[in-house]
Every structure is written in structure tokens, then in C-alpha cells.
C-alpha atoms as a PDB file:
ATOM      1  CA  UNK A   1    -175.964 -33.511-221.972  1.00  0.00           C
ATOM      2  CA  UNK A   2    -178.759 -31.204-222.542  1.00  0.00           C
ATOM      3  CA  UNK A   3    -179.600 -29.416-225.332  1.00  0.00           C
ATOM      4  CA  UNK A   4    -181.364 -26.498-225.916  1.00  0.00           C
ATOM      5  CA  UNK A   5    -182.717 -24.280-229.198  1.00  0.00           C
ATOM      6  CA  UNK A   6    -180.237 -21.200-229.940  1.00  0.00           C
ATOM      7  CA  UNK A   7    -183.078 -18.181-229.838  1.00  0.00           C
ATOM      8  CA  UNK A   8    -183.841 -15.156-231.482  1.00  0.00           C
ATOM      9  CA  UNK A   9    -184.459 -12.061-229.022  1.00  0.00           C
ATOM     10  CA  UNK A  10    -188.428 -12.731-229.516  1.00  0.00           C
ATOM     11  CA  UNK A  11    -187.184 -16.577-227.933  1.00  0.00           C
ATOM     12  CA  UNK A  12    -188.158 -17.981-231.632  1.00  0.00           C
ATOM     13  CA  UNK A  13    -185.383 -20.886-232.478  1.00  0.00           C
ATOM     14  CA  UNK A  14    -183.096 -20.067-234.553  1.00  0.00           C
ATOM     15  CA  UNK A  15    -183.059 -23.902-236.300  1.00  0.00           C
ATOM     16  CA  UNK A  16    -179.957 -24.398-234.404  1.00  0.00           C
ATOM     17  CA  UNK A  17    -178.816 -26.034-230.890  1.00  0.00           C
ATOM     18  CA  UNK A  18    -176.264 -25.696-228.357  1.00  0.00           C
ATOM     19  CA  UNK A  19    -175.539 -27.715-225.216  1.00  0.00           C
ATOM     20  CA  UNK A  20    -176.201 -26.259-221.721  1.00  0.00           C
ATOM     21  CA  UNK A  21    -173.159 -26.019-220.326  1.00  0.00           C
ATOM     22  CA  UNK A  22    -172.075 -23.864-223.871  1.00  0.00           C
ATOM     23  CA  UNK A  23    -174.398 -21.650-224.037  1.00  0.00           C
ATOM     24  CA  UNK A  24    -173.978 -20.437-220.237  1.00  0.00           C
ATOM     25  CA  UNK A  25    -170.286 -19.948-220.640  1.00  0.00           C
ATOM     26  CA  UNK A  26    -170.721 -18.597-223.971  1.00  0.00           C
ATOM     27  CA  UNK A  27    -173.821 -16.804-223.041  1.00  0.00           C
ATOM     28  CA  UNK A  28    -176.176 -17.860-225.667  1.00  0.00           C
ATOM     29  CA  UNK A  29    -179.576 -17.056-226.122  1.00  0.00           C
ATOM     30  CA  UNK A  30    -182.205 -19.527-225.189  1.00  0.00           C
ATOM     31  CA  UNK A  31    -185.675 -20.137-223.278  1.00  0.00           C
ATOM     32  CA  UNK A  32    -187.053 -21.115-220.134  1.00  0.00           C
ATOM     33  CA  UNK A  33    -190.246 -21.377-218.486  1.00  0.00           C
ATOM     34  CA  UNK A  34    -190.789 -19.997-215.007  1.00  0.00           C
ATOM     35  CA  UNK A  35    -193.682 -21.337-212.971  1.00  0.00           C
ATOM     36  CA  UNK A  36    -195.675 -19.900-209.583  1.00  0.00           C
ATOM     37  CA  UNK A  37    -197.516 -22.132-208.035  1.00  0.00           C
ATOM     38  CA  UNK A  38    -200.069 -19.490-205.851  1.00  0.00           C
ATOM     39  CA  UNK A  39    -202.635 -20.231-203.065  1.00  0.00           C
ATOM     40  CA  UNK A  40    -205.392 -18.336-201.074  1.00  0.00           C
ATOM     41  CA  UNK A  41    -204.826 -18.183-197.481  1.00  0.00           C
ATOM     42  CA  UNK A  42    -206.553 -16.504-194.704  1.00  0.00           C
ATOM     43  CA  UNK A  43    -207.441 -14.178-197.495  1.00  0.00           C
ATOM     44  CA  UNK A  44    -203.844 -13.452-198.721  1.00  0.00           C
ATOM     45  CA  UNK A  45    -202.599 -14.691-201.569  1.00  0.00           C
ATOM     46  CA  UNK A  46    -199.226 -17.157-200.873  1.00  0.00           C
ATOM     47  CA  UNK A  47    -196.512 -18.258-203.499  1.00  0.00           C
ATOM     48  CA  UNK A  48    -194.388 -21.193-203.591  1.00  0.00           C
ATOM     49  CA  UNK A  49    -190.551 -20.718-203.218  1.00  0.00           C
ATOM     50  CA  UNK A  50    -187.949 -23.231-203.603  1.00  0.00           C
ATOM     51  CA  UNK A  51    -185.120 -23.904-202.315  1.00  0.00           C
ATOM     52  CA  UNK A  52    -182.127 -24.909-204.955  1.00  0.00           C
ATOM     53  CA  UNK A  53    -180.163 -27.404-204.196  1.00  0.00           C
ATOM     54  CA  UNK A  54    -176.500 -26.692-202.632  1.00  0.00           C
ATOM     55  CA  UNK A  55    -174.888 -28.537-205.698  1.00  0.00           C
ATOM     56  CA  UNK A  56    -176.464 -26.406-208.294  1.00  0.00           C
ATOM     57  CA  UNK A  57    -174.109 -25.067-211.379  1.00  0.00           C
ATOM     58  CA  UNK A  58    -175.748 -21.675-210.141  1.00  0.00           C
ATOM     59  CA  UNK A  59    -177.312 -20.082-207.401  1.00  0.00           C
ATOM     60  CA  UNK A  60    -176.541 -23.022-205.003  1.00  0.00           C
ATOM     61  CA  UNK A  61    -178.672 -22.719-201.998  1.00  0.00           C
ATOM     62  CA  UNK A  62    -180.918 -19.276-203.106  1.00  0.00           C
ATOM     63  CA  UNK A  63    -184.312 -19.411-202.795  1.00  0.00           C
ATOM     64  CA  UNK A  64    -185.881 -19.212-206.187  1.00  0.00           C
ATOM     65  CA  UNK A  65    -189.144 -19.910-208.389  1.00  0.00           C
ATOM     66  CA  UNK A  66    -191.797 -22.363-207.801  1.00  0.00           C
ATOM     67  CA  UNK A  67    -190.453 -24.924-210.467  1.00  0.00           C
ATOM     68  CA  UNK A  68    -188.461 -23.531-213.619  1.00  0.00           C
ATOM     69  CA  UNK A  69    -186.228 -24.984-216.148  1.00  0.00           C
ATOM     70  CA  UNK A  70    -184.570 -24.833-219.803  1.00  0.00           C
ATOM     71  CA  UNK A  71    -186.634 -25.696-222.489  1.00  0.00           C
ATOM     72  CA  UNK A  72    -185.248 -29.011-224.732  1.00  0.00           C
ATOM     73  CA  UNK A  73    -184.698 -28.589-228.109  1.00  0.00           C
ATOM     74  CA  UNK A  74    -187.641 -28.814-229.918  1.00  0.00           C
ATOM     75  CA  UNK A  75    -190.062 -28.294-226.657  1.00  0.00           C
ATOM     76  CA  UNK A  76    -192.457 -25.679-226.192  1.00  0.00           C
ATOM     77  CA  UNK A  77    -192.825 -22.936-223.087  1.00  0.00           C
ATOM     78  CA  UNK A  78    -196.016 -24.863-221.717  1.00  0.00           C
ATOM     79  CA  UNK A  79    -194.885 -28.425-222.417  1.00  0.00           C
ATOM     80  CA  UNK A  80    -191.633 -27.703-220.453  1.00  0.00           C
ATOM     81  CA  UNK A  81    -193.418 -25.918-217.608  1.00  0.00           C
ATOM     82  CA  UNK A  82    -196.052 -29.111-217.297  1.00  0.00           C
ATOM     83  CA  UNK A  83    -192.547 -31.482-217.518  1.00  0.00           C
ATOM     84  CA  UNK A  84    -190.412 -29.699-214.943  1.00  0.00           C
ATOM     85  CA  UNK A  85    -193.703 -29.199-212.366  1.00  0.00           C
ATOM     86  CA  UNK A  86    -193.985 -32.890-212.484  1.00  0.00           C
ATOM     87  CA  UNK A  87    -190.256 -33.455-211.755  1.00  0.00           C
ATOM     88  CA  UNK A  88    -189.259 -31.069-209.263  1.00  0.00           C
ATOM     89  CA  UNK A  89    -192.630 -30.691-207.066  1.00  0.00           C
ATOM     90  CA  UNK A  90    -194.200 -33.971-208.198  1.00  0.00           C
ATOM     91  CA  UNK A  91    -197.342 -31.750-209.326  1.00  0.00           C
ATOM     92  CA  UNK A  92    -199.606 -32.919-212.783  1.00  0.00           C
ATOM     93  CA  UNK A  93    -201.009 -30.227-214.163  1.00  0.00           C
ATOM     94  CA  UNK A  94    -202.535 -29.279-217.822  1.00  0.00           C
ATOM     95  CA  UNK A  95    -201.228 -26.824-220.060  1.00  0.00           C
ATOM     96  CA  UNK A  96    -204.931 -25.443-219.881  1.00  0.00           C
ATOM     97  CA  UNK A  97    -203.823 -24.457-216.320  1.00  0.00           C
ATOM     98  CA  UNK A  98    -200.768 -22.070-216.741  1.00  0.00           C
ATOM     99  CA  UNK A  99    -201.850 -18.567-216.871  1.00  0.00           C
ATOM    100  CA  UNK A 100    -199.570 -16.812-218.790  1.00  0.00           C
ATOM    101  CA  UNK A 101    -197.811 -13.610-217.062  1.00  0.00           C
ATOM    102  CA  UNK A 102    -195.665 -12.394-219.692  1.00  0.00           C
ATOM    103  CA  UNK A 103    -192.280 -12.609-220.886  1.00  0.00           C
ATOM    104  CA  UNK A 104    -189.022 -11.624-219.680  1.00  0.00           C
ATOM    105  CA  UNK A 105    -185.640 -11.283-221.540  1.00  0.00           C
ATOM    106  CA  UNK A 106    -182.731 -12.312-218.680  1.00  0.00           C
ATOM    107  CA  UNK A 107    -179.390 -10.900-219.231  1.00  0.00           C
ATOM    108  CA  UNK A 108    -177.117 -11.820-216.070  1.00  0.00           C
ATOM    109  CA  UNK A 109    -173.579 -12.678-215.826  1.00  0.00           C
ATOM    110  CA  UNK A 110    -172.545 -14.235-212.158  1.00  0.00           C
ATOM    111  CA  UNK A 111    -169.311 -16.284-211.041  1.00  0.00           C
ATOM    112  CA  UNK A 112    -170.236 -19.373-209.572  1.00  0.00           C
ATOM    113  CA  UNK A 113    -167.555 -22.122-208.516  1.00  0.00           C
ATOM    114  CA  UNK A 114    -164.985 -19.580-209.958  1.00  0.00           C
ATOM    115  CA  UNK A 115    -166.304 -19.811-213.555  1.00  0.00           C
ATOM    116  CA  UNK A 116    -168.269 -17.171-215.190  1.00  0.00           C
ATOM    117  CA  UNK A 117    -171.817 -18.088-215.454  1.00  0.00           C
ATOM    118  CA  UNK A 118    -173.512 -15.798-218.317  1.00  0.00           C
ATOM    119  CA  UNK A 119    -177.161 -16.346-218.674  1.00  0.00           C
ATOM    120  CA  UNK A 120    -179.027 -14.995-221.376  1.00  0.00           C
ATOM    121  CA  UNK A 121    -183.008 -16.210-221.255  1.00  0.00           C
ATOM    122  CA  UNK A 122    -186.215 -15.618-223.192  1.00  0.00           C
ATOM    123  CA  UNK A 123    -188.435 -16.826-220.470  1.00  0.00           C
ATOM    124  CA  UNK A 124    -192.397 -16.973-219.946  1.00  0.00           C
ATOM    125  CA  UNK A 125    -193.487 -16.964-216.798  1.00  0.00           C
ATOM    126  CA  UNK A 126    -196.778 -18.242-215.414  1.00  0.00           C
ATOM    127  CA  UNK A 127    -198.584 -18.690-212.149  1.00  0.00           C
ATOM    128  CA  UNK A 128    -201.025 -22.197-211.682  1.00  0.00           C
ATOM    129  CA  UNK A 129    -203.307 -22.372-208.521  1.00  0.00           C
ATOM    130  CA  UNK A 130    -202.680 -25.299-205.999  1.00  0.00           C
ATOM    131  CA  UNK A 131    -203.433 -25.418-202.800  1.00  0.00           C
ATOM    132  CA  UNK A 132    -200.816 -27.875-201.142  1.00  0.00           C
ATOM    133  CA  UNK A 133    -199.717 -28.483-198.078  1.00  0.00           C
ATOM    134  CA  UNK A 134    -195.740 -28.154-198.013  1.00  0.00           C
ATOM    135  CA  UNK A 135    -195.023 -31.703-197.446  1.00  0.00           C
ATOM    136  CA  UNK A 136    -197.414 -33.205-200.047  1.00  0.00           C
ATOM    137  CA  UNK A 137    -195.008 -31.837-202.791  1.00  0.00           C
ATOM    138  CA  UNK A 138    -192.468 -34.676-204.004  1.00  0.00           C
ATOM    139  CA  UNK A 139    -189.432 -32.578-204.294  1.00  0.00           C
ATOM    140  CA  UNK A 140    -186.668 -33.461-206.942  1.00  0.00           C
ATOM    141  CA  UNK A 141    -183.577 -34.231-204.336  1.00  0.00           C
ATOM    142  CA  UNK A 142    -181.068 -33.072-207.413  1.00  0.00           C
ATOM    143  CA  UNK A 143    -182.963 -29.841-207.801  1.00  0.00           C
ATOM    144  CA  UNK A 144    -184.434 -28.648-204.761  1.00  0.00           C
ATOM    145  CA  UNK A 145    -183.638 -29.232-200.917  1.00  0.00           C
ATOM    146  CA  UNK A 146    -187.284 -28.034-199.901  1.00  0.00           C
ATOM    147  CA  UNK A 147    -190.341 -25.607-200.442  1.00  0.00           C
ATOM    148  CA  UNK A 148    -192.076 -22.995-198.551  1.00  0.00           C
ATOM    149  CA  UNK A 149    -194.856 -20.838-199.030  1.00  0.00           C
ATOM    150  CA  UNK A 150    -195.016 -16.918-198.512  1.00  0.00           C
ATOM    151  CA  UNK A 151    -197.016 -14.358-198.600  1.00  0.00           C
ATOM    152  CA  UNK A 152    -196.527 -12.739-201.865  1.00  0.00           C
ATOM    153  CA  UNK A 153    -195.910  -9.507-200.301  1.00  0.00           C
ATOM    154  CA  UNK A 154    -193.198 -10.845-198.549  1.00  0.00           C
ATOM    155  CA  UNK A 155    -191.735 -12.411-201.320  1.00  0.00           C
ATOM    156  CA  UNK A 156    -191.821  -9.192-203.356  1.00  0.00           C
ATOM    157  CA  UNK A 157    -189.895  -7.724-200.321  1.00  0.00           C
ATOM    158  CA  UNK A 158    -187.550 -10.522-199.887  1.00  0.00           C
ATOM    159  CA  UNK A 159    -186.423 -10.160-203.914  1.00  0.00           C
ATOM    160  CA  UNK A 160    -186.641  -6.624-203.571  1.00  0.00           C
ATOM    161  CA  UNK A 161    -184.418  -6.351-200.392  1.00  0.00           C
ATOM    162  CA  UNK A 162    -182.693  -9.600-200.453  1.00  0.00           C
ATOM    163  CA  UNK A 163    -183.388 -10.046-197.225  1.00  0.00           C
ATOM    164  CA  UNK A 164    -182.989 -13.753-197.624  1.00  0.00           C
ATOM    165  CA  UNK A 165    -180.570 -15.705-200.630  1.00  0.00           C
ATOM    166  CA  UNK A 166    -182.400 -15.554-202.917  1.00  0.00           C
ATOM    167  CA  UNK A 167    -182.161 -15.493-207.000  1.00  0.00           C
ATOM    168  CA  UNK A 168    -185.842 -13.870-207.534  1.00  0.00           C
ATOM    169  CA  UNK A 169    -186.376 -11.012-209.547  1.00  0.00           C
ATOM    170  CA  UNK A 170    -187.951  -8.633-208.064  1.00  0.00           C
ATOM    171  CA  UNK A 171    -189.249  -7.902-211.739  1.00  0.00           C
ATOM    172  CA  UNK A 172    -190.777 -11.301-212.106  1.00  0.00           C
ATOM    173  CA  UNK A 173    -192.924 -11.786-208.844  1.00  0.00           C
ATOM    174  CA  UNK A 174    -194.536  -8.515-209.738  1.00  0.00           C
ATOM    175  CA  UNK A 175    -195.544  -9.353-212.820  1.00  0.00           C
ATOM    176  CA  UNK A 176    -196.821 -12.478-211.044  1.00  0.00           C
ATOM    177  CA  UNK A 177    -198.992  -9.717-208.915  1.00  0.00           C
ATOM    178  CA  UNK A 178    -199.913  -7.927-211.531  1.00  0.00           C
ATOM    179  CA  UNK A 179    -201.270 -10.816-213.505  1.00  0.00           C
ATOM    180  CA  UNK A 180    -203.483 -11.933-210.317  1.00  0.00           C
ATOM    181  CA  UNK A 181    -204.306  -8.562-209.524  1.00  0.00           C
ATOM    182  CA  UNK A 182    -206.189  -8.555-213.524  1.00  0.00           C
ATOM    183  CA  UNK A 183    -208.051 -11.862-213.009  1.00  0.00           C
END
């Protein structure tokens, strides 16, 4: 089981906890931390997309973030982010290398498996420079069935027009281009 810290809408816990599975069918409020892992390439810059695993709980098969996942109770945003880069892609990384995007407040119900799936998420997002070639990543079998990098103009227009599966918001990625854009 994991748990997780029950939130405020400013994703400060509450000083109480609630399993997973609970608070996605209940659709309580609690955190994540999203991670882009971005590149220069013949003078574009790329991001890392993943592709979830076919026996996800949601989104089976979509492509989706870098590397993202709930925050355990009594974790922080950066000390998850460092955790789940080093389990899904196999990447160590410092906290002193997340550049912090912003926030985002998800609030998403989906059916998935014929169960509602109602996802409510005080997540940070962040963007961390490595340039990797696609098969040096060490890729979480559980999580992920492989990796890819894009331009990020094309993965703007592949959340925005969905012309893959994906489970990007279109929301997110740009404030991943906005943040790179100010550096």
C-alpha cells in the first residue's frame, strides 16, 4: 500500500493520510511531482516522453511525463522527484538540479478498467537538463514500456491535438516552455 498526505488546495498536508487507491476513488486531494527531463539538439530544444506501462491503474499505454509520481507521506516535492527519476529512468540527480516551473492544481475524473478514476493533484512541475541517449535510460519495466525524445514543439502539438495517446497537458509542457524560454 501506498500512502500519501491528504492536502490543502495550496498542496500543504493536512496532518492526515490516505492510501492511494482511496483517495483516487474518493478523489482526495494530494501531491505529485512532475519531472522534464530537456536536451539541446541541433539547436532545438527536445523533451523526454514516456511511455506508461499497459498495466497501469490509469492511462495504460499514453504517452506521458518524463518521470512523475505521488509524493509519500511525509516526503517533499523535490525529494520525490530525485526518488522517482532514479526509479523509473535510472537517472541520479540533485535536488539543486530541478528547476522549478510552477504549480498546477489537477482536477480530472476518467474511467479506467470500468472504475471511476478521480484525480485530484497539487503538483510541481520541473524540467532537469540531461543529455541521454534513449537507450542509456534504465527504464522501470512496472512503470514504463520505453522513452522517446521530441521536439518540444511537437510535444506541445501532440498534447494539444492528441495526435498520439497521450495523458499530457497541454497546460503543463507550456509552462515547461515558458520556464526555458525565461532562463
Amino acid at each position: 500500500m501506498e500512502w500519501l498526505d491528504i492536502v490543502d488546495m495550496d498542496g500543504n498536508p493536512t496532518g492526515k493520510t490516505v492510501e492511494r487507491t482511496i483517495a483516487h476513488r474518493e478523489g482526495i486531494w494530494h501531491r505529485t511531482s512532475h519531472v522534464w527531463l530537456v536536451r539541446r539538439r541541433a539547436g532545438q530544444i527536445e523533451v523526454l516522453v514516456q511511455k506508461r506501462s499497459q498495466d497501469k491503474d490509469s492511462y495504460p499505454g499514453c504517452y506521458d511525463t518524463s518521470s512523475a509520481g505521488h509524493i509519500p507521506a511525509g516526503s517533499g516535492y523535490e525529494e520525490s522527484a530525485i526518488r522517482e527519476l532514479k526509479e523509473e529512468l535510472g537517472i541520479d540527480a540533485k535536488e539543486s538540479e530541478l528547476h522549478l516551473c510552477g504549480k498546477r492544481t489537477i482536477y480530472h475524473d476518467e474511467k479506467f478498467y470500468g472504475e471511476m478514476f478521480i484525480d485530484r493533484q497539487i503538483s510541481k512541475v520541473y524540467y532537469l537538463w540531461r543529455d541521454l541517449e534513449e537507450e542509456a535510460f534504465t527504464i522501470q519495466k512496472e512503470e514504463l514500456e520505453s522513452v522517446r525524445w521530441m521536439p518540444l514543439s511537437d510535444c506541445i502539438a501532440m498534447a494539444a491535438e492528441q495526435t498520439e495517446k497521450t495523458c499530457i497537458a497541454t497546460e503543463e509542457i507550456l509552462m515547461v516552455e515558458k520556464a526555458l524560454a525565461s532562463q
